[in-house]
PDB file of N, CA and C in Angstrom:
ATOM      1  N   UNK A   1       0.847  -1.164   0.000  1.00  0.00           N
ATOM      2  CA  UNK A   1       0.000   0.000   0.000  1.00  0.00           C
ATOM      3  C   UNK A   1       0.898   1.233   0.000  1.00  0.00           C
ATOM      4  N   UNK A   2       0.563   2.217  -0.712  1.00  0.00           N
ATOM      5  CA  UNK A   2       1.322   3.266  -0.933  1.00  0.00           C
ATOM      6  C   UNK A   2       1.204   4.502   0.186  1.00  0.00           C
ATOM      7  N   UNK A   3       1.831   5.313   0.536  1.00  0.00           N
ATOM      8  CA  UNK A   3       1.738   6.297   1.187  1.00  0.00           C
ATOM      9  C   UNK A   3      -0.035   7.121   0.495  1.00  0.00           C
ATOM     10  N   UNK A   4      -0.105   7.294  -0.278  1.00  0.00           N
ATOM     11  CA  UNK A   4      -1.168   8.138  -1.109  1.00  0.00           C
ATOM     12  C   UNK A   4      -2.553   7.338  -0.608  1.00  0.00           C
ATOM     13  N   UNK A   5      -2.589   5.695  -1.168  1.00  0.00           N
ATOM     14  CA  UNK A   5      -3.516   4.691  -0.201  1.00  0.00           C
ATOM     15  C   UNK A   5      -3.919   5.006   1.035  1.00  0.00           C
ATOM     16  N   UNK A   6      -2.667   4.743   1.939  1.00  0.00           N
ATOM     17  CA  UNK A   6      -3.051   4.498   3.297  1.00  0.00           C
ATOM     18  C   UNK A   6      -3.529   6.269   3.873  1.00  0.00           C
ATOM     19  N   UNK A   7      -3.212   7.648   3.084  1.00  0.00           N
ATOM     20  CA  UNK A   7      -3.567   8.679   3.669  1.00  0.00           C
ATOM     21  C   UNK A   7      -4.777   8.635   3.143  1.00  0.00           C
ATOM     22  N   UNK A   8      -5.555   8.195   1.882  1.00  0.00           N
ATOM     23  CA  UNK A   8      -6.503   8.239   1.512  1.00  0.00           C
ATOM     24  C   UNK A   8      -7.815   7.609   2.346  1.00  0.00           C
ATOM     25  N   UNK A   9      -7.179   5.981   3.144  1.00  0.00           N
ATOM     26  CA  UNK A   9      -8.197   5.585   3.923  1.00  0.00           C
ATOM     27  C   UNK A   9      -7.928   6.209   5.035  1.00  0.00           C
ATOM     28  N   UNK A  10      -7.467   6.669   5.489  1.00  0.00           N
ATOM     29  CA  UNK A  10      -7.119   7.495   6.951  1.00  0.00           C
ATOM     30  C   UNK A  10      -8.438   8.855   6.456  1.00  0.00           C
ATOM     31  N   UNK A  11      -8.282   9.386   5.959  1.00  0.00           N
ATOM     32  CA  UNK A  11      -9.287  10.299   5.740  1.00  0.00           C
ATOM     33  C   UNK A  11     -10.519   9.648   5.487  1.00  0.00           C
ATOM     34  N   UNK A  12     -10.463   8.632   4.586  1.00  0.00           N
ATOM     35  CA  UNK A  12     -12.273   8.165   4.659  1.00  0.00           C
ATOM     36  C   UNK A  12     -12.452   7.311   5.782  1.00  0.00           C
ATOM     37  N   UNK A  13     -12.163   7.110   6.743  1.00  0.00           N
ATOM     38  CA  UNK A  13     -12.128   6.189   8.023  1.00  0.00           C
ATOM     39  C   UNK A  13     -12.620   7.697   8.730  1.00  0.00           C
ATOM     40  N   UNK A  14     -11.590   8.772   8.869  1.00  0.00           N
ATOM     41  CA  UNK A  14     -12.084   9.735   9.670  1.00  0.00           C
ATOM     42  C   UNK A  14     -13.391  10.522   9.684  1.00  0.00           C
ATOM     43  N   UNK A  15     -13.861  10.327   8.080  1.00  0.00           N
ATOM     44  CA  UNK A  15     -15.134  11.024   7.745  1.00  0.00           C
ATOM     45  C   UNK A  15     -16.125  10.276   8.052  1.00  0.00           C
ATOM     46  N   UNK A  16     -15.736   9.615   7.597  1.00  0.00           N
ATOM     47  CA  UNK A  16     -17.128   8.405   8.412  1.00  0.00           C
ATOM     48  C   UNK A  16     -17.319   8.147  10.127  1.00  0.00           C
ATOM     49  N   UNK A  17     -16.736   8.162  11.237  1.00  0.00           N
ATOM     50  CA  UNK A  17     -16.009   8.310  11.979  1.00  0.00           C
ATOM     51  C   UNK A  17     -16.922   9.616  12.390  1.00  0.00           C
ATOM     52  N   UNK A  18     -16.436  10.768  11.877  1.00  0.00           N
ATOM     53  CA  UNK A  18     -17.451  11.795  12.473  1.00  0.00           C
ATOM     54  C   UNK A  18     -18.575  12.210  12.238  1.00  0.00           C
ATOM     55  N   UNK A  19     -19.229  11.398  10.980  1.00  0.00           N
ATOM     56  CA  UNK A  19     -20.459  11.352  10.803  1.00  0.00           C
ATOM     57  C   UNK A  19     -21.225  10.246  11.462  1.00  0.00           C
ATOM     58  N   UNK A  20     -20.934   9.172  11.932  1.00  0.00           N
ATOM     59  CA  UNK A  20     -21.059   8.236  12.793  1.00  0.00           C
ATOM     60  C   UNK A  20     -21.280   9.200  14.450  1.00  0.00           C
ATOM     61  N   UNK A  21     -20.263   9.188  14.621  1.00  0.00           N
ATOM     62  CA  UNK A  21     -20.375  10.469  16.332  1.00  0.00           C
ATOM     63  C   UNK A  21     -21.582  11.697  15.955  1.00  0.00           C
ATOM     64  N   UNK A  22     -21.639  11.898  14.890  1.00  0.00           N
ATOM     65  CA  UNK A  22     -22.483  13.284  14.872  1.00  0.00           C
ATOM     66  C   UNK A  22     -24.494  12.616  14.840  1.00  0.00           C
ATOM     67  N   UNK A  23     -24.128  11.164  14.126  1.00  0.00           N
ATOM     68  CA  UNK A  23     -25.571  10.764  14.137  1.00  0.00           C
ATOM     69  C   UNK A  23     -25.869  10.357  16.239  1.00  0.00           C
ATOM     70  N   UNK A  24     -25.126   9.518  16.189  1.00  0.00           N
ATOM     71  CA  UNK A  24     -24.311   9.306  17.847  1.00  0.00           C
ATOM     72  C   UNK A  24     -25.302  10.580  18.630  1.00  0.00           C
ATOM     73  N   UNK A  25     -25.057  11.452  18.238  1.00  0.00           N
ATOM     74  CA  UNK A  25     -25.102  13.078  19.204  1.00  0.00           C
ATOM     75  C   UNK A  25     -26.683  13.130  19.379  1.00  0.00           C
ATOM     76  N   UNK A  26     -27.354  12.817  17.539  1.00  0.00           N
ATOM     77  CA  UNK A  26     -28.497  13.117  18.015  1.00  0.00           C
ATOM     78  C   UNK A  26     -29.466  12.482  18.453  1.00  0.00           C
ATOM     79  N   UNK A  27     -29.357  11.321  18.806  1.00  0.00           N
ATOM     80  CA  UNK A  27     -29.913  10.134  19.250  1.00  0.00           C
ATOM     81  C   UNK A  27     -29.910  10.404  20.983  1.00  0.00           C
ATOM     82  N   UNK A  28     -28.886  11.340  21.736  1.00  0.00           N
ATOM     83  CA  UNK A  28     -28.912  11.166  23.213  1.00  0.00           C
ATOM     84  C   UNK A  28     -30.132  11.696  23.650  1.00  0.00           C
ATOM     85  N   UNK A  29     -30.825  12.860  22.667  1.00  0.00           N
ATOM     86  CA  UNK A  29     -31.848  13.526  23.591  1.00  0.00           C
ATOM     87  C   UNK A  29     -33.292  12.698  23.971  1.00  0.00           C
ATOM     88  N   UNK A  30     -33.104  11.825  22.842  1.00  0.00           N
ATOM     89  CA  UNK A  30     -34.148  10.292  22.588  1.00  0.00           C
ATOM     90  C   UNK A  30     -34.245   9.100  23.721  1.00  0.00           C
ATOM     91  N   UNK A  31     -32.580   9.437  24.012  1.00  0.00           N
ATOM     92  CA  UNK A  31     -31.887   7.941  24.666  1.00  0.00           C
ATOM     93  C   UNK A  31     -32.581   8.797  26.462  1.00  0.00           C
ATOM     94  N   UNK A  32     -32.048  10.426  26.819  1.00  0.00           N
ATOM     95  CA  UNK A  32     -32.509  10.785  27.982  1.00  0.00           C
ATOM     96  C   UNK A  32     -33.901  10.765  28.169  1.00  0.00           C
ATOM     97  N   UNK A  33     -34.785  10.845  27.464  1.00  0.00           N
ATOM     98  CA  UNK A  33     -36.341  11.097  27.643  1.00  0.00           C
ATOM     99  C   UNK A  33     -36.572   9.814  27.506  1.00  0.00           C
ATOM    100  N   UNK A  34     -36.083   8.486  27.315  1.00  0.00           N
ATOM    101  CA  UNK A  34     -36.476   6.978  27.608  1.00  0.00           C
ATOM    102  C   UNK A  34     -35.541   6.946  28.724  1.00  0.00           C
ATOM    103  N   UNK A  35     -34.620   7.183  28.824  1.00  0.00           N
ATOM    104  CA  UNK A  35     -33.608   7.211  30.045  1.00  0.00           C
ATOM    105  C   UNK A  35     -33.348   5.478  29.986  1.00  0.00           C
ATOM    106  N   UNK A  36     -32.947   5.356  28.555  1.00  0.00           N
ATOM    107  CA  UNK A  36     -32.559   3.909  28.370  1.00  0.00           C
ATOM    108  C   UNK A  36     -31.054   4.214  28.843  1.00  0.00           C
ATOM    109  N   UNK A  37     -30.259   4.668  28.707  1.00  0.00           N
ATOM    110  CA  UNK A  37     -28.941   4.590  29.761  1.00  0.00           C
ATOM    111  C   UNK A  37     -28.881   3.632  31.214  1.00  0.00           C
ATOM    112  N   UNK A  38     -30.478   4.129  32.285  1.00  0.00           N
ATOM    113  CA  UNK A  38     -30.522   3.948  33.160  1.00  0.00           C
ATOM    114  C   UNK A  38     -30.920   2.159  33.082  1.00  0.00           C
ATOM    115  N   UNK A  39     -31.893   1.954  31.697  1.00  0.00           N
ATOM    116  CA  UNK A  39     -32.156   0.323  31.594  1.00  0.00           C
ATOM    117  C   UNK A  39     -30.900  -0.326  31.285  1.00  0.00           C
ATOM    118  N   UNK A  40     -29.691   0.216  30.454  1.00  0.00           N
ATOM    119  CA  UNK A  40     -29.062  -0.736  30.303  1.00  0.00           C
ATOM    120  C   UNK A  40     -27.795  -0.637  31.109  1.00  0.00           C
ATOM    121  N   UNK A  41     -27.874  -0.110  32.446  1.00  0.00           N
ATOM    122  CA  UNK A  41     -26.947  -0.377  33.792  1.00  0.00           C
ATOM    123  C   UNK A  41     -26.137   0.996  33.602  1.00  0.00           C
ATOM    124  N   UNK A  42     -25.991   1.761  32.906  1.00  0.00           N
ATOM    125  CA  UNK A  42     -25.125   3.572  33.055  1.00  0.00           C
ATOM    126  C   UNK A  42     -25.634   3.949  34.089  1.00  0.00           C
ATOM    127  N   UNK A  43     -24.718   4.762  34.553  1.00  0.00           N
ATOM    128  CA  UNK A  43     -25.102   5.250  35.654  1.00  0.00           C
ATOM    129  C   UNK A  43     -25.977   6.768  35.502  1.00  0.00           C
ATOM    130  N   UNK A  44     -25.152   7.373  33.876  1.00  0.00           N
ATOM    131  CA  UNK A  44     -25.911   8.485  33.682  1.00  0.00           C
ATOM    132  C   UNK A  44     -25.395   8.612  32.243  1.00  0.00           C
ATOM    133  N   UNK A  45     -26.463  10.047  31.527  1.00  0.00           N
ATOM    134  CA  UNK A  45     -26.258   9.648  30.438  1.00  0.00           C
ATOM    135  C   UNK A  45     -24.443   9.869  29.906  1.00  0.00           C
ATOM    136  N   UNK A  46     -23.965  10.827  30.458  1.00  0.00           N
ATOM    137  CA  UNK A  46     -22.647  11.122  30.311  1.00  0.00           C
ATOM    138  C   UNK A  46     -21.889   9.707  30.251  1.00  0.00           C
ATOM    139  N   UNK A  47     -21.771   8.813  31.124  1.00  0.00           N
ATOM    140  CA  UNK A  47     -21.345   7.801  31.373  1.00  0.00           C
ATOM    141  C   UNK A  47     -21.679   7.213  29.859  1.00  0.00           C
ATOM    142  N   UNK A  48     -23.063   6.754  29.832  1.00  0.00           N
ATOM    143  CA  UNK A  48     -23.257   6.570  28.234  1.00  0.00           C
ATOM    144  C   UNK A  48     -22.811   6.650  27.439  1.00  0.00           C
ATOM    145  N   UNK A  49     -22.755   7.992  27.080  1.00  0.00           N
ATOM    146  CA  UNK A  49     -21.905   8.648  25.797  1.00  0.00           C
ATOM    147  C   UNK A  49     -21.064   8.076  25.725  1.00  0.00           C
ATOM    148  N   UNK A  50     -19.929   8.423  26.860  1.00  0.00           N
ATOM    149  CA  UNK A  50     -18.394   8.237  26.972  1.00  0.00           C
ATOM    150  C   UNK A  50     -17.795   7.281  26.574  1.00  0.00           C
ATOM    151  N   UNK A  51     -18.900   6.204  27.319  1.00  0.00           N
ATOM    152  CA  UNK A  51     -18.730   4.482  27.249  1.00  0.00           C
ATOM    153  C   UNK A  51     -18.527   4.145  25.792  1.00  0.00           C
ATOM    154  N   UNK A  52     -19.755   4.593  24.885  1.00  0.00           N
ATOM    155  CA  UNK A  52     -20.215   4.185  23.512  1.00  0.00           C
ATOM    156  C   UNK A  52     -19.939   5.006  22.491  1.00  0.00           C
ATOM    157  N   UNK A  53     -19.322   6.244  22.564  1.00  0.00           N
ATOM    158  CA  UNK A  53     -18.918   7.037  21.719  1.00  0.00           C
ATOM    159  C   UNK A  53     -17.853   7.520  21.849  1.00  0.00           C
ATOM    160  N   UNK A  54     -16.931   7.759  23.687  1.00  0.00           N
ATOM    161  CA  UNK A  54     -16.115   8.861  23.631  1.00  0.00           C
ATOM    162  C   UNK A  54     -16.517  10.291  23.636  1.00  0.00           C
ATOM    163  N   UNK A  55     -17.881  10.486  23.637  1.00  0.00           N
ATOM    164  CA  UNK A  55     -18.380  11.534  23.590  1.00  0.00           C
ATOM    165  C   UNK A  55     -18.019  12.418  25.010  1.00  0.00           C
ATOM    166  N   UNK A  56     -17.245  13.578  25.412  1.00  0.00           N
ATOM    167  CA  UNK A  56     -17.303  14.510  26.169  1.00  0.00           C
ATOM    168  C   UNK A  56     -18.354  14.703  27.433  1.00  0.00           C
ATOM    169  N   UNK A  57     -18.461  15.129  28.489  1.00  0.00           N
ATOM    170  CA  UNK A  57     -19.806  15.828  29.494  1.00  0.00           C
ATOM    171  C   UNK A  57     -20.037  16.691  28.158  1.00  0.00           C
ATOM    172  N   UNK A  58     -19.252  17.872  27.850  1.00  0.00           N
ATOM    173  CA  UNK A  58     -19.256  19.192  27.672  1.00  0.00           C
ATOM    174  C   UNK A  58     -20.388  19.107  25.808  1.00  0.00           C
ATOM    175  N   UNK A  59     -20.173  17.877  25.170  1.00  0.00           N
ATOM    176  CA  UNK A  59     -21.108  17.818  23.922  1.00  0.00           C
ATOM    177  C   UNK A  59     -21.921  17.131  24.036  1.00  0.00           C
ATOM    178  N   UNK A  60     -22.359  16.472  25.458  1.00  0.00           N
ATOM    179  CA  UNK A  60     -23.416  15.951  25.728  1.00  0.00           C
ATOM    180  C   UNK A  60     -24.605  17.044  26.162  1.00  0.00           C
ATOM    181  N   UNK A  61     -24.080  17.606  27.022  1.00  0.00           N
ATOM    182  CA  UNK A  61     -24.575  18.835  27.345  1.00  0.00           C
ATOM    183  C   UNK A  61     -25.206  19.772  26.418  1.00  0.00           C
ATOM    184  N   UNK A  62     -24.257  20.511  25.300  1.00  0.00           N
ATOM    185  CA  UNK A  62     -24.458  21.264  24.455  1.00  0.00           C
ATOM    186  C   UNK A  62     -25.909  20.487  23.769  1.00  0.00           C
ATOM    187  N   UNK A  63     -25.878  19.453  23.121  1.00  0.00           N
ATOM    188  CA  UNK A  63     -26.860  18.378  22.518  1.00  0.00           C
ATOM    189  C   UNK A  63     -28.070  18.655  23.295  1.00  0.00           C
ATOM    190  N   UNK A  64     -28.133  18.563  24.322  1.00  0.00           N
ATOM    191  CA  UNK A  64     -29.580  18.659  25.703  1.00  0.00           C
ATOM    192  C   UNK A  64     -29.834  19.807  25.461  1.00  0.00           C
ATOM    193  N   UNK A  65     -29.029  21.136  25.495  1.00  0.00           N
ATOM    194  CA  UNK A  65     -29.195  22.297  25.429  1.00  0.00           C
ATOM    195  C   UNK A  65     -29.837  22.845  24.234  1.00  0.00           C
ATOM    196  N   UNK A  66     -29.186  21.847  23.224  1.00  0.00           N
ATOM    197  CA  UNK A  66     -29.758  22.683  22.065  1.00  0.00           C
ATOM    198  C   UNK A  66     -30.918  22.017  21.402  1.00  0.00           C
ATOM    199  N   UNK A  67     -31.136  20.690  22.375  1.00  0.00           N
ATOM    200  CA  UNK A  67     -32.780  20.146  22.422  1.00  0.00           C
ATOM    201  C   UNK A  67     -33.916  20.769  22.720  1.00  0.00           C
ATOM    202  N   UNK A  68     -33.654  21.007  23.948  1.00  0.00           N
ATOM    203  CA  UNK A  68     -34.279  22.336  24.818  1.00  0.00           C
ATOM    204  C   UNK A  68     -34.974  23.364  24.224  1.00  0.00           C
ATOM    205  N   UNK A  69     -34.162  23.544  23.278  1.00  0.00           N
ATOM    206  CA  UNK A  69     -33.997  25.038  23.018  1.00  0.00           C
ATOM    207  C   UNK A  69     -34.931  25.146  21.262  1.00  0.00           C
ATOM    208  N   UNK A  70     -34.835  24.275  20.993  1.00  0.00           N
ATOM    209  CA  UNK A  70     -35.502  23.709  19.531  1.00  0.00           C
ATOM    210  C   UNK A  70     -36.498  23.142  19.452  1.00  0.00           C
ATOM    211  N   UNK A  71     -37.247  22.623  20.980  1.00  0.00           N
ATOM    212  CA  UNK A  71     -38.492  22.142  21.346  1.00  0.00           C
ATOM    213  C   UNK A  71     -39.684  22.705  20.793  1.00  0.00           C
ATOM    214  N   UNK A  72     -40.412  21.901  19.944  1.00  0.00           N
ATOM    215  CA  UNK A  72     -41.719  22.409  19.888  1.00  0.00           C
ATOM    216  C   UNK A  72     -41.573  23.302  18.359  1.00  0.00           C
ATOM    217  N   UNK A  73     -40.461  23.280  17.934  1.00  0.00           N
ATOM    218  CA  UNK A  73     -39.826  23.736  16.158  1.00  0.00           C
ATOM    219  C   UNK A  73     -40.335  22.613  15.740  1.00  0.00           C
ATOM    220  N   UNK A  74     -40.811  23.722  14.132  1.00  0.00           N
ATOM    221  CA  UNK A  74     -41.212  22.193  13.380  1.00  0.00           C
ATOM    222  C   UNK A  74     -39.651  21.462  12.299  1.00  0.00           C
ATOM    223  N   UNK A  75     -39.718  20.274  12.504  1.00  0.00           N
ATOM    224  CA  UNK A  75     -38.476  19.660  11.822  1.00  0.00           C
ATOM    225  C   UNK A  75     -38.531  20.042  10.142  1.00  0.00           C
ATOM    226  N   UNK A  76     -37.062  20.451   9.609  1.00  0.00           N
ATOM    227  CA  UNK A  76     -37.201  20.748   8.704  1.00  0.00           C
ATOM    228  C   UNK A  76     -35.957  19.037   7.965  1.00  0.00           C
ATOM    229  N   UNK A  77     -36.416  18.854   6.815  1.00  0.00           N
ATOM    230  CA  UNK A  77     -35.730  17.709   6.309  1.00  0.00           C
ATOM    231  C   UNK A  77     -35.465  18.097   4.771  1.00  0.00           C
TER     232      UNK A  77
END
């Protein structure tokens, strides 16, 4: 495999990778209002994240916040 190869899958590994974490993100505000964290033994949702994504407190947070905050908007697709 060539240098050009292996930087090429390094970048499509990474893009996928953060589109994976970004679908990841919006699924927690779903996962807290079932508070399936708490069914499948987490202690909280942070713990969750962390466990299954690596996800931060600090973008778990932001995610809740900007649930919150978008409540009751109609979804645009």
């Amino acid at each position: 495999m060539s240098d050009k190869e292996l930087y090429g899958l390094c970048k499509c590994y990474g893009i996928e990778s953060l589109q994976a974490k970004r679908r990841f993100l919006l699924l927690l505000p779903e996962v807290d209002r079932r508070m399936l964290y708490k069914k499948r033994g987490f202690g909280s949702l942070d713990e969750f994240a962390a466990r299954l994504c690596g996800v931060r407190h600090e973008q778990v947070s932001e995610v809740l916040r900007l649930d919150e905050k978008f409540k009751g908007l109609p979804v645009l697709y």
